[in-house]
Protein backbone atom coordinates (compact mmCIF):
# COMPACT_ATOMS: atom_id res chain seq x y z
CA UNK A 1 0.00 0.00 0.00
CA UNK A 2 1.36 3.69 -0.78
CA UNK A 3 1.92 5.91 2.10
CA UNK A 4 -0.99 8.35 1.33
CA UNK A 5 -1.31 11.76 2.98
CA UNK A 6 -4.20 11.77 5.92
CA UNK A 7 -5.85 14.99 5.71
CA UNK A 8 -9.22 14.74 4.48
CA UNK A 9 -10.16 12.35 1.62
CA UNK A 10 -14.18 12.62 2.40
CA UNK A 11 -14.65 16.24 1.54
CA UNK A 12 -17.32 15.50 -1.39
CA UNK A 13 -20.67 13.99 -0.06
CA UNK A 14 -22.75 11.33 -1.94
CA UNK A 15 -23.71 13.97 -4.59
CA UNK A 16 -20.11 15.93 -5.12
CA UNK A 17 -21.31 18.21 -2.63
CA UNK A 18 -19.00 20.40 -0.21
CA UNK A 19 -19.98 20.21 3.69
CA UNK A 20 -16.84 21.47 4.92
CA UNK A 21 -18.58 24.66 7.03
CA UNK A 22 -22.77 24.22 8.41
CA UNK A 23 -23.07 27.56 9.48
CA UNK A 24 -26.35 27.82 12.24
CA UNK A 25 -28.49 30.89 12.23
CA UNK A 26 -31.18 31.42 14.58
CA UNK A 27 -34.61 31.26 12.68
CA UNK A 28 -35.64 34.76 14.04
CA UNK A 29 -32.60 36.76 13.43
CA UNK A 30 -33.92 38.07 10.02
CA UNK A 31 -30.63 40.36 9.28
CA UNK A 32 -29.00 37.51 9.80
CA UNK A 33 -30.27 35.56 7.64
CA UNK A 34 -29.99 37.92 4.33
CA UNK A 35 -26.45 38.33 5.40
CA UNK A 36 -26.16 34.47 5.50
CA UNK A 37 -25.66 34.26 1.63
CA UNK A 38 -22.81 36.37 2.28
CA UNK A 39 -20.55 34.38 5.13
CA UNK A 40 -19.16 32.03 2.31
CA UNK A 41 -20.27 28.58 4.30
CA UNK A 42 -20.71 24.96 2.54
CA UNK A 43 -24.22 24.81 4.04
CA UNK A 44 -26.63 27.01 6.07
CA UNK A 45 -28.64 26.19 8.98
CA UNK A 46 -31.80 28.12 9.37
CA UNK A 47 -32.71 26.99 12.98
CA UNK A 48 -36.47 27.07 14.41
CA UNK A 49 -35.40 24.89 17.54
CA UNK A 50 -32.70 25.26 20.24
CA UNK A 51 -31.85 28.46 18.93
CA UNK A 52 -35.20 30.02 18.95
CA UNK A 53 -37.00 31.08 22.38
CA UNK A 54 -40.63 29.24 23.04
CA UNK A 55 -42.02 32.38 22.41
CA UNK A 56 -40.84 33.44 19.44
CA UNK A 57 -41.64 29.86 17.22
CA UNK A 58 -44.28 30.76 15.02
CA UNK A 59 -42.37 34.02 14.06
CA UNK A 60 -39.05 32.36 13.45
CA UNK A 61 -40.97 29.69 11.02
CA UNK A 62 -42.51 32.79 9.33
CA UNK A 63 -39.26 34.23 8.82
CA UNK A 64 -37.68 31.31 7.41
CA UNK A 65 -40.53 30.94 5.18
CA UNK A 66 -40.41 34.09 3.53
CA UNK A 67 -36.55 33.89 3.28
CA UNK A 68 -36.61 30.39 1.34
CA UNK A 69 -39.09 31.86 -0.55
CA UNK A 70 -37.37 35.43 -1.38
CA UNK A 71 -34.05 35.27 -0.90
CA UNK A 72 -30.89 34.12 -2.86
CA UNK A 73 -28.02 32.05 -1.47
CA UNK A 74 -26.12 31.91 -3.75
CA UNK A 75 -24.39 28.55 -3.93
CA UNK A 76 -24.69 27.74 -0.69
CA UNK A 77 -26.73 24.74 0.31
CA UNK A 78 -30.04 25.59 2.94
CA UNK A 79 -31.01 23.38 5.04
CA UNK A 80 -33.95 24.57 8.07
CA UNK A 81 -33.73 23.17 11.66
CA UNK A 82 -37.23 22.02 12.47
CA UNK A 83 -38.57 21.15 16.10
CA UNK A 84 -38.96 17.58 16.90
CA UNK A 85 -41.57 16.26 14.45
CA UNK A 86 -43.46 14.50 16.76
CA UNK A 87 -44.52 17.74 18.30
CA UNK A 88 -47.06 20.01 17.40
CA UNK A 89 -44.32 22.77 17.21
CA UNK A 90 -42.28 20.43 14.75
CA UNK A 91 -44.75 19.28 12.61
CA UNK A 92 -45.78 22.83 11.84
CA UNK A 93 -42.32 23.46 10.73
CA UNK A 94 -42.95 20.61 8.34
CA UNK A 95 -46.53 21.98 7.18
CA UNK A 96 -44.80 25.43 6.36
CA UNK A 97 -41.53 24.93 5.09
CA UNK A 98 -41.07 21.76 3.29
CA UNK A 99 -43.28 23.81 0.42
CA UNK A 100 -40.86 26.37 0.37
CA UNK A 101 -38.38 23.91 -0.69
CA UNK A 102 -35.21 24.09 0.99
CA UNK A 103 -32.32 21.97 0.09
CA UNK A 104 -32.77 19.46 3.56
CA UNK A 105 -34.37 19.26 6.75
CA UNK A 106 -32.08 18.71 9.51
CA UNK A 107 -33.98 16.93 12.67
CA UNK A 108 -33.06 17.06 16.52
CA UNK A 109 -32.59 14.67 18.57
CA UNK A 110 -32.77 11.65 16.54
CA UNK A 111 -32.87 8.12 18.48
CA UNK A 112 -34.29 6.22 16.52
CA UNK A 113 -34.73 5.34 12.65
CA UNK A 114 -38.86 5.66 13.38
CA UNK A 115 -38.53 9.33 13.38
CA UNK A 116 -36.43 9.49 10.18
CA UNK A 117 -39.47 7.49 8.43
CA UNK A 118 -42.49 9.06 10.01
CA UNK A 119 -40.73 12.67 8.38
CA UNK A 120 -39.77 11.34 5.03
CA UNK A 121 -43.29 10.02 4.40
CA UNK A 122 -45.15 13.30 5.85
CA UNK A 123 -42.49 15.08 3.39
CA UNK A 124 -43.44 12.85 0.61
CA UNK A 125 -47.16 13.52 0.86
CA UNK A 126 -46.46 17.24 1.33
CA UNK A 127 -44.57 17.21 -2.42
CA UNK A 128 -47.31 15.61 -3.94
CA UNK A 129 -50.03 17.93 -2.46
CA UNK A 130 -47.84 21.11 -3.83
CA UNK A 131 -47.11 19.57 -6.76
CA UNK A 132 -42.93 19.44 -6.09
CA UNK A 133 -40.76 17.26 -7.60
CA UNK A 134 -40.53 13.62 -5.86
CA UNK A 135 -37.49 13.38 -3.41
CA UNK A 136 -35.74 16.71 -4.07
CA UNK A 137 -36.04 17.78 -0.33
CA UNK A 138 -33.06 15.69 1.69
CA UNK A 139 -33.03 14.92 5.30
CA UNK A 140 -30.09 15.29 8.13
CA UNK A 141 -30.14 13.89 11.33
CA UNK A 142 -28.54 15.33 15.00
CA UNK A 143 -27.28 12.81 16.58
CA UNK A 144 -27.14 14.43 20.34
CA UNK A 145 -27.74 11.43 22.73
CA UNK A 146 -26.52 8.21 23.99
CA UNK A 147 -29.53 6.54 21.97
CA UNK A 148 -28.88 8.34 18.52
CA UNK A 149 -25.31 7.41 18.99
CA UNK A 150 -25.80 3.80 19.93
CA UNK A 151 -28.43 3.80 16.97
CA UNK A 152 -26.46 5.80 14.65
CA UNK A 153 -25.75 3.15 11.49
CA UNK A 154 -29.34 1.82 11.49
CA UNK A 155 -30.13 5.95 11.61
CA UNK A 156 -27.96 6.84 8.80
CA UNK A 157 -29.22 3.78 6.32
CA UNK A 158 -32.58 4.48 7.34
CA UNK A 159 -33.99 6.14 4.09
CA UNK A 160 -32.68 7.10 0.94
CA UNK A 161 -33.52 11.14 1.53
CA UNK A 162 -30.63 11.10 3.99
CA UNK A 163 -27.65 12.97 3.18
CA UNK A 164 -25.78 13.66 6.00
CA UNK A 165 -25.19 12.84 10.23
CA UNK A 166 -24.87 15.88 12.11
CA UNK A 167 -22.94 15.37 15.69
CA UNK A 168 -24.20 17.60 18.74
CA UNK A 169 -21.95 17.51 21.33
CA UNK A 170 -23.71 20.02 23.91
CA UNK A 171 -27.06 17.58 24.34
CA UNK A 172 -24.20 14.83 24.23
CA UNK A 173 -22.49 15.51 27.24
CA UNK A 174 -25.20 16.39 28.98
CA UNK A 175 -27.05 13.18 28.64
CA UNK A 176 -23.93 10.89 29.41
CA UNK A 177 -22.27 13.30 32.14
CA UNK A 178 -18.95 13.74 30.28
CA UNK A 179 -16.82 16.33 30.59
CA UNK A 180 -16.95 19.18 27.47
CA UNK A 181 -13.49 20.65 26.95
CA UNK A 182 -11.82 21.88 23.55
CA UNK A 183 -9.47 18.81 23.74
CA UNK A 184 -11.59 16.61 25.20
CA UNK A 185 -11.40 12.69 24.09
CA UNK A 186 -14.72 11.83 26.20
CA UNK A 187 -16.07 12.03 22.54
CA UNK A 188 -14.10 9.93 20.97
CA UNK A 189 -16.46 7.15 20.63
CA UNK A 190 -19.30 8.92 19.67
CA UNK A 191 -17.77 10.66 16.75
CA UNK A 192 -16.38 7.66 15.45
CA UNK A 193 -19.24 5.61 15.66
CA UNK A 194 -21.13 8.49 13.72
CA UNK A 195 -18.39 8.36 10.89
CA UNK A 196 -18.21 4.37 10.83
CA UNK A 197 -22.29 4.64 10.41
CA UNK A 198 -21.84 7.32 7.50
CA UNK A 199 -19.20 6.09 5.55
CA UNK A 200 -21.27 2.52 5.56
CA UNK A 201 -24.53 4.51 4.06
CA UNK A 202 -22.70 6.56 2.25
CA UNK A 203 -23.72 9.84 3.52
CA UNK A 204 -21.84 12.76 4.96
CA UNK A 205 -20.30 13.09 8.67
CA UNK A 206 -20.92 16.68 10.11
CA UNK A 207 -18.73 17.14 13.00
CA UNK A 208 -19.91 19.02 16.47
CA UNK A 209 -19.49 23.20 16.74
CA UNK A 210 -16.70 24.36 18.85
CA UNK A 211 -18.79 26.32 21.01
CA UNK A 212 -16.55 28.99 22.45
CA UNK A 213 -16.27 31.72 19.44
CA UNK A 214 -13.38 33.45 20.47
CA UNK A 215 -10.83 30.93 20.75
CA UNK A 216 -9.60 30.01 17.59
CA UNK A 217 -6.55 27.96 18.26
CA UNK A 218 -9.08 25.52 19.90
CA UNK A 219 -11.42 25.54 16.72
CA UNK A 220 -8.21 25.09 14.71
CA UNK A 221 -7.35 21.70 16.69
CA UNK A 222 -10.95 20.67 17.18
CA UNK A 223 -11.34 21.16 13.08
CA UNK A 224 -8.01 19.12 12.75
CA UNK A 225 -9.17 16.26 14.91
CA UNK A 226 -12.50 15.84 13.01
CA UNK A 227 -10.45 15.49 9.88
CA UNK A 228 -8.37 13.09 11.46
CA UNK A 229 -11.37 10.69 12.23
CA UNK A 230 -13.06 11.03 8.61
CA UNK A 231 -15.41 13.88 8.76
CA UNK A 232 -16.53 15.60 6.06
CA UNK A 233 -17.51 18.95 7.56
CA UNK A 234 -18.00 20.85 10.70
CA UNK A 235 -20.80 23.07 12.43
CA UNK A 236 -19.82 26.58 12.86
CA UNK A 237 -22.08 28.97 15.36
CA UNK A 238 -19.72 32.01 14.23
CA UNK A 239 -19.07 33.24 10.46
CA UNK A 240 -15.45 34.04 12.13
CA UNK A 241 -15.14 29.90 12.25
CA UNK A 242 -16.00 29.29 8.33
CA UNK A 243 -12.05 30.42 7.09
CA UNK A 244 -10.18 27.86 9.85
CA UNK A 245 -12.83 25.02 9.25
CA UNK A 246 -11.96 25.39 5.08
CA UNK A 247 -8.46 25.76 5.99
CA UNK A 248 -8.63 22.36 7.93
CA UNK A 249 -10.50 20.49 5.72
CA UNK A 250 -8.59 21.91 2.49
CA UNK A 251 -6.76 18.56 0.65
CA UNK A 252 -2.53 19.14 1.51
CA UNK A 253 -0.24 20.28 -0.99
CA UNK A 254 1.03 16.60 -0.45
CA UNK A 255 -2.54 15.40 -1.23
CA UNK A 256 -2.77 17.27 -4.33
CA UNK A 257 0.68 16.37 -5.73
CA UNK A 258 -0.02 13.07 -4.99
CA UNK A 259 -3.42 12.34 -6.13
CA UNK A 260 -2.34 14.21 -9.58
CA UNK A 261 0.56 11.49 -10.57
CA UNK A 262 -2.05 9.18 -9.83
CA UNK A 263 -4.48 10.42 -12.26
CA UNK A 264 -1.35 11.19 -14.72
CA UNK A 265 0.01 7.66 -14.29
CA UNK A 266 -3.50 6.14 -14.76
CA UNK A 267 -5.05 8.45 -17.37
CA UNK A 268 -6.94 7.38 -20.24
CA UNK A 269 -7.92 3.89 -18.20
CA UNK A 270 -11.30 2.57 -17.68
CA UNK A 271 -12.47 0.69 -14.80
CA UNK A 272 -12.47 -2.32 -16.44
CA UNK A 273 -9.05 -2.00 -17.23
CA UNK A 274 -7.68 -1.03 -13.93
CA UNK A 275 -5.28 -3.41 -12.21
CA UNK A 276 -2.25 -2.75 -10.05
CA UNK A 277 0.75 -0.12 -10.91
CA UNK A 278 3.68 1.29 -9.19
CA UNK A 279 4.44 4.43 -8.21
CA UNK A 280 7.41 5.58 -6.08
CA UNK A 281 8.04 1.51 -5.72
CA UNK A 282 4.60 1.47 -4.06
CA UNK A 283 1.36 -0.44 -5.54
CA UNK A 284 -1.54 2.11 -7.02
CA UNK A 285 -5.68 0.08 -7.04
CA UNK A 286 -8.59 1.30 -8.00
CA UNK A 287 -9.18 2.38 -4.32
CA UNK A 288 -6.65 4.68 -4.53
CA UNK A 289 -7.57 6.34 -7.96
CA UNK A 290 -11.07 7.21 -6.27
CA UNK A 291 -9.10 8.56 -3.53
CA UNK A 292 -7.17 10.40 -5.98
CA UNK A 293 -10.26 11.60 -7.91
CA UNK A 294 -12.50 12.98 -4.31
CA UNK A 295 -9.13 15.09 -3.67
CA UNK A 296 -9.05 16.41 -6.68
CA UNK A 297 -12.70 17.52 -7.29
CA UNK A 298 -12.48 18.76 -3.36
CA UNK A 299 -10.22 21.02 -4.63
CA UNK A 300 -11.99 22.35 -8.22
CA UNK A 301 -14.49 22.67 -5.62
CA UNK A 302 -12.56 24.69 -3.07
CA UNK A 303 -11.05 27.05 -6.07
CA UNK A 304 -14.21 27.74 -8.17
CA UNK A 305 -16.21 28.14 -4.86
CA UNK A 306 -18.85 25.22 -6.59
CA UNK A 307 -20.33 23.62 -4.04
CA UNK A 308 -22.46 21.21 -5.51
């Protein structure tokens, strides 16, 4: 086997799509929202739950309505935070805005793969009553508990709208009484199970927000350590987080050079042709040609700012 760089080689999701940076909003922060477009994040969270006082629900889903519905941005991929869609809160969010068609749902609190089955089919029935198009509207799941983690591969293979695992390490510690630091390894397991579950499904791994906005040098690490363990993105609660997250998920120079003699020493192959070849001494697979090709397009991605 070659010695192959280990920086990032999951940056593209199931579709080609960039997750590096989820930047949250709060649902009733409507500045902040038309700035949103603006922040130059992956993917946008427009969040009616945790983020969003009691009080203030109905407003924030109005909000968020009228900004899927009016506002452009740009290339970057929306995705709205509903309430728990068991609740009368949550499935209001689902009555309101799955017509304005954002690119996902994300859901809270996921434990089980029931929940990820009752939304898809209220979803489904909501696209055929407004006459959308069958199945554009993906789903993400938080995975925030001891029971979402434990549950976490049957979660992420649970239905084909599901694009991506989304780690939330506040609820987390909480539940299971570990400690939250910037270096902690109390969540070690967790994320790793939630990466083992998505790379089986083949769906993205969205790493935990480093919750403390003004220290950078532990977002830099915390960024580092999720790209050490597979991840293909990370939350961000701060637009100030969206540079060092790219910056930590960006392929090496290493990478690059690398997966580019790869392509250069297999060019002009098809699949059915591929067998082994050396390079540096060291034997080059298929495996290591798709390798070569998810660097690459991470980084057209990266330097055209296409994120889809």
């Amino acid at each position: 086997m070659p010695t192959i760089p280990t920086q990032s080689l999951t940056t593209a999701s199931r579709a080609g799509r960039l997750r590096r940076s989820v930047l949250y909003v709060p649902g009733d922060r409507e500045t902040m929202i038309a700035k949103a477009s603006q922040r130059g994040t992956d993917s946008l969270i427009l969040n009616l739950e945790d983020a969003v006082a009691a009080a203030n629900k109905d407003a924030a889903r109005q909000i968020v309505v009228h900004a899927l519905q009016s506002h452009d941005f740009g290339a970057a991929e929306v995705i709205v935070r509903i309430n728990p869609p068991d609740t009368a809160i949550g499935y209001r969010d689902l009555l309101a805005v799955v017509p304005a068609r954002p690119a996902a749902l994300l859901l809270p609190k996921v434990g089980s793969v029931e929940t990820v089955r009752f939304t898809a089919w209220t979803i489904a029935r909501l696209e055929e009553l407004h006459d959308l198009p069958a199945g554009q509207i993906g789903l993400m799941c938080m995975i925030e508990s001891a029971a979402g983690v434990l549950a976490a591969r049957a979660i992420a293979a649970s239905h084909e709208r599901l694009a991506a695992l989304v780690f939330g390490a506040t609820d987390y510690s909480v539940e299971v009484g570990c400690t939250l630091t910037a270096d902690t390894p109390s969540l070690l397991f967790a994320q790793t199970q939630i990466v083992l579950a998505c790379r089986a499904a083949g769906i993205a791994a969205i790493d935990t927000p480093h919750m403390n906005i003004q220290d950078m040098a532990g977002l830099v690490r915390a960024a580092q350590r999720a790209v050490e363990l597979g991840f293909d993105g990370k939350s961000a609660i701060h637009p100030s987080q969206i540079e060092p997250i790219h910056a930590a998920f960006a392929p090496a120079p290493a990478q690059v050079a690398w997966a580019e003699r790869v392509l250069a020493l297999l060019a002009g192959r098809d699949d059915a042709r591929l067998g082994a070849e050396l390079l540096d001494g060291q034997l080059i697979e298929a495996p290591h040609l798709a390798r070569a090709r998810r660097i690459l397009t991470a980084v057209r991605g990266q330097e055209s700012g296409i994120r889809s």
